[in-house]
C-alpha atoms as a PDB file:
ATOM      1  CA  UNK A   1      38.375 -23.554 -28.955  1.00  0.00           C
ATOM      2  CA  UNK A   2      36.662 -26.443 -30.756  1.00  0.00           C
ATOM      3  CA  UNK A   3      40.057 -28.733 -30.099  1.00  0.00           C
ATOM      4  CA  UNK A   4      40.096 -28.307 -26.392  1.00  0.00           C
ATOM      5  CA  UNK A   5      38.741 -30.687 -24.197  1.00  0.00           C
ATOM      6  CA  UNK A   6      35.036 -30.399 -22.723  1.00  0.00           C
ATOM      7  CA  UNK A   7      37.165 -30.425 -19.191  1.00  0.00           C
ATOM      8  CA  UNK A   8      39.643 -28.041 -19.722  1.00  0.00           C
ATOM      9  CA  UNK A   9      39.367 -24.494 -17.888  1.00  0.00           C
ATOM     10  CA  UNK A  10      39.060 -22.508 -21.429  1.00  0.00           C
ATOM     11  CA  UNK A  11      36.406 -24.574 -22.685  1.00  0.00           C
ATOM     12  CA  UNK A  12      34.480 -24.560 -19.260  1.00  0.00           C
ATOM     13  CA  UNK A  13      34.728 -20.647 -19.112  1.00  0.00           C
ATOM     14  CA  UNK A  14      33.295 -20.152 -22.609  1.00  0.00           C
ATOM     15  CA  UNK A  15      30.705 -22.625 -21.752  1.00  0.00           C
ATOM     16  CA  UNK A  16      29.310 -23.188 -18.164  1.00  0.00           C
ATOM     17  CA  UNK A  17      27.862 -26.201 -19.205  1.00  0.00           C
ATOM     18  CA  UNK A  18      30.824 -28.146 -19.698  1.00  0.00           C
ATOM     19  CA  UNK A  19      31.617 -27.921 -15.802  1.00  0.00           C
ATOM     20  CA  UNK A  20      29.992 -31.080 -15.276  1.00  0.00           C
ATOM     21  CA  UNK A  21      30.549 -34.051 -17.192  1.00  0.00           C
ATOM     22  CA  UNK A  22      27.907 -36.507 -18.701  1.00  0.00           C
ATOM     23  CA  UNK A  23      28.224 -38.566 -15.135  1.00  0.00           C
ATOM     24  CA  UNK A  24      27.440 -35.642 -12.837  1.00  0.00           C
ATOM     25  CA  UNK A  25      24.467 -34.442 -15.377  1.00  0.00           C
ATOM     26  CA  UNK A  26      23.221 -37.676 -14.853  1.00  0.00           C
ATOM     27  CA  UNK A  27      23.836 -38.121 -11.224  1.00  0.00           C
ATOM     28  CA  UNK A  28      21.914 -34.929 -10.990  1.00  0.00           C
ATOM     29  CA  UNK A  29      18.372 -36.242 -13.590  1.00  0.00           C
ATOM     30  CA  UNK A  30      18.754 -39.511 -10.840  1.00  0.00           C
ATOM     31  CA  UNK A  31      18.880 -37.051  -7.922  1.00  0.00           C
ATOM     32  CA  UNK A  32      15.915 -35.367  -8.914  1.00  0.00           C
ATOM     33  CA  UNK A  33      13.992 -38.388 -10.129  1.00  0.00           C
ATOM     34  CA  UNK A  34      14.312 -40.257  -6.929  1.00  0.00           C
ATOM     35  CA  UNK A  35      13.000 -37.024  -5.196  1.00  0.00           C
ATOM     36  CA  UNK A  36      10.118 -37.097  -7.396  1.00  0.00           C
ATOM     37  CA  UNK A  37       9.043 -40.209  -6.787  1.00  0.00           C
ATOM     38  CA  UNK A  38       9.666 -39.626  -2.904  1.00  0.00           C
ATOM     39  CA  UNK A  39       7.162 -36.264  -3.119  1.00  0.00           C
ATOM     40  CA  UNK A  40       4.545 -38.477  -4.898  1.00  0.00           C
ATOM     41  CA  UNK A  41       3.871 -40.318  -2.002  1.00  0.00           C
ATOM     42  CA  UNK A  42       3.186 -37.419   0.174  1.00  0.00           C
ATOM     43  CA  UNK A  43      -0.022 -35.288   0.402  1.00  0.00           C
ATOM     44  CA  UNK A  44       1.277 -32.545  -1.758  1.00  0.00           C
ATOM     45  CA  UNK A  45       2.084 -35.185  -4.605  1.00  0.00           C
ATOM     46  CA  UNK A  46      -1.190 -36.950  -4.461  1.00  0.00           C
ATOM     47  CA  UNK A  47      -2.594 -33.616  -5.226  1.00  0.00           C
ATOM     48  CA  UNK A  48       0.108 -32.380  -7.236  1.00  0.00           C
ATOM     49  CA  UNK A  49       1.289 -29.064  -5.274  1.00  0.00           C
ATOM     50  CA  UNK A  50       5.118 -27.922  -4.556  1.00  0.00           C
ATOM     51  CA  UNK A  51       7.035 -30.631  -6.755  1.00  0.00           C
ATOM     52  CA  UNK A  52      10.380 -30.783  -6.350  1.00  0.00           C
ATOM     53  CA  UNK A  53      13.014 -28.431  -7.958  1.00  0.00           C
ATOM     54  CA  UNK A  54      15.443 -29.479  -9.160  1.00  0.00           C
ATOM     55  CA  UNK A  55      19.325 -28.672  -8.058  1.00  0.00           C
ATOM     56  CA  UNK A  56      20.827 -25.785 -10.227  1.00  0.00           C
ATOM     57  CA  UNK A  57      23.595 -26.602 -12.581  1.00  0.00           C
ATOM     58  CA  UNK A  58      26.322 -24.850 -13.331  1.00  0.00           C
ATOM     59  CA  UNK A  59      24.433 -23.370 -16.472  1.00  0.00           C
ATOM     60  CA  UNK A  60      21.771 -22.272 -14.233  1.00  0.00           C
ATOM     61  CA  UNK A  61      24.531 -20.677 -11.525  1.00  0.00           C
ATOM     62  CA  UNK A  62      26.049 -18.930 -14.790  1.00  0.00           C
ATOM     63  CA  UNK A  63      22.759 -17.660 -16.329  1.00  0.00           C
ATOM     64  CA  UNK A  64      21.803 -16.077 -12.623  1.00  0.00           C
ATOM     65  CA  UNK A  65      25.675 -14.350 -12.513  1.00  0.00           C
ATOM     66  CA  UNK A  66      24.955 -13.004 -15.551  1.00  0.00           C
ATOM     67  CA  UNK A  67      21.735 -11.466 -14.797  1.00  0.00           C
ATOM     68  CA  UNK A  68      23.254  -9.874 -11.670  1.00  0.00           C
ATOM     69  CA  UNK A  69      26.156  -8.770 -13.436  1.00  0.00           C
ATOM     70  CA  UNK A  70      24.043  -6.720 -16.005  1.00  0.00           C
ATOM     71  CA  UNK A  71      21.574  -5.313 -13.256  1.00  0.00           C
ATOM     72  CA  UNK A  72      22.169  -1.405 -13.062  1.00  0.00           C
ATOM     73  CA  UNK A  73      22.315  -0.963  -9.176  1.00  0.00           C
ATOM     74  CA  UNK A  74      22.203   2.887  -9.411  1.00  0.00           C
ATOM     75  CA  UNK A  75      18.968   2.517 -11.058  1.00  0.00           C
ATOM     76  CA  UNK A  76      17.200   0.211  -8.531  1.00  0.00           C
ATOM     77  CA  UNK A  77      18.361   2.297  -5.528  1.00  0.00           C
ATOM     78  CA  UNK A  78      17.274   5.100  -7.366  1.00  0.00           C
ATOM     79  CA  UNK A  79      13.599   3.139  -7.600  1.00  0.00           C
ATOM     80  CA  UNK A  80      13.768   2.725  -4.099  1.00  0.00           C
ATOM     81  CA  UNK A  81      14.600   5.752  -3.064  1.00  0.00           C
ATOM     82  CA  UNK A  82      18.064   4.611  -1.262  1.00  0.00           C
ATOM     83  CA  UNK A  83      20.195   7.618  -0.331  1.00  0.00           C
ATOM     84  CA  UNK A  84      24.255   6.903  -0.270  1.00  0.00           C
ATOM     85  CA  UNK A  85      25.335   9.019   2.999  1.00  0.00           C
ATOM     86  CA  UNK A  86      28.261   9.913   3.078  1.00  0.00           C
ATOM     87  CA  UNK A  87      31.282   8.949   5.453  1.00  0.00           C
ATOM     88  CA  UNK A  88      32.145  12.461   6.110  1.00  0.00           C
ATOM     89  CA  UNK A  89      36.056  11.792   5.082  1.00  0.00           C
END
C-alpha cells in the first residue's frame, strides 16, 4: 500500500483523503478564503454571526458515510415508535 500512488483507486479507498490532490485542497482553502473575506463586508461579518462553511472534502463526505453506515436503523425506528406494516404478500 505504501508504494502506490496517492492517485491510484487502492490508495484513495484506504484513504479518502487522497481523492483530491494538493491543487484541489488548495483550490478549496482559496475558495473558502475569498468567501470569507466577501462575508466580512456584510452585516453579519461586521458583527461576526453565520461565517462561512466551508465546502466538505472528500474526508468529510467519508467520515459522514461512515457514521451512517454504523447507525442501527432498527434502533432509531424503534425510538420513534415507527411500525413496519406489512405488504400483505
Amino acid at each position: 500500500m505504501e508504494q502506490l500512488p496517492a492517485d491510484s483507486r487502492t490508495a484513495r479507498a484506504q484513504n479518502p483523503e487522497a481523492e483530491w490532490g494538493t491543487t484541489e485542497y488548495l483550490l478549496w482553502r482559496i475558495e473558502h478564503t475569498l468567501r470569507v473575506i466577501a462575508w466580512q463586508s456584510t452585516e453579519d461579518g461586521a458583527k461576526g454571526r453565520r461565517p462561512p462553511k466551508p465546502l466538505p472534502t472528500p474526508a468529510d463526505r467519508a467520515r459522514v458515510e461512515r457514521r451512517l453506515q454504523a447507525t442501527d436503523i432498527d434502533f432509531i425506528n424503534q425510538k420513534l415508535g415507527y411500525v413496519e406494516v406489512a405488504d400483505g404478500n
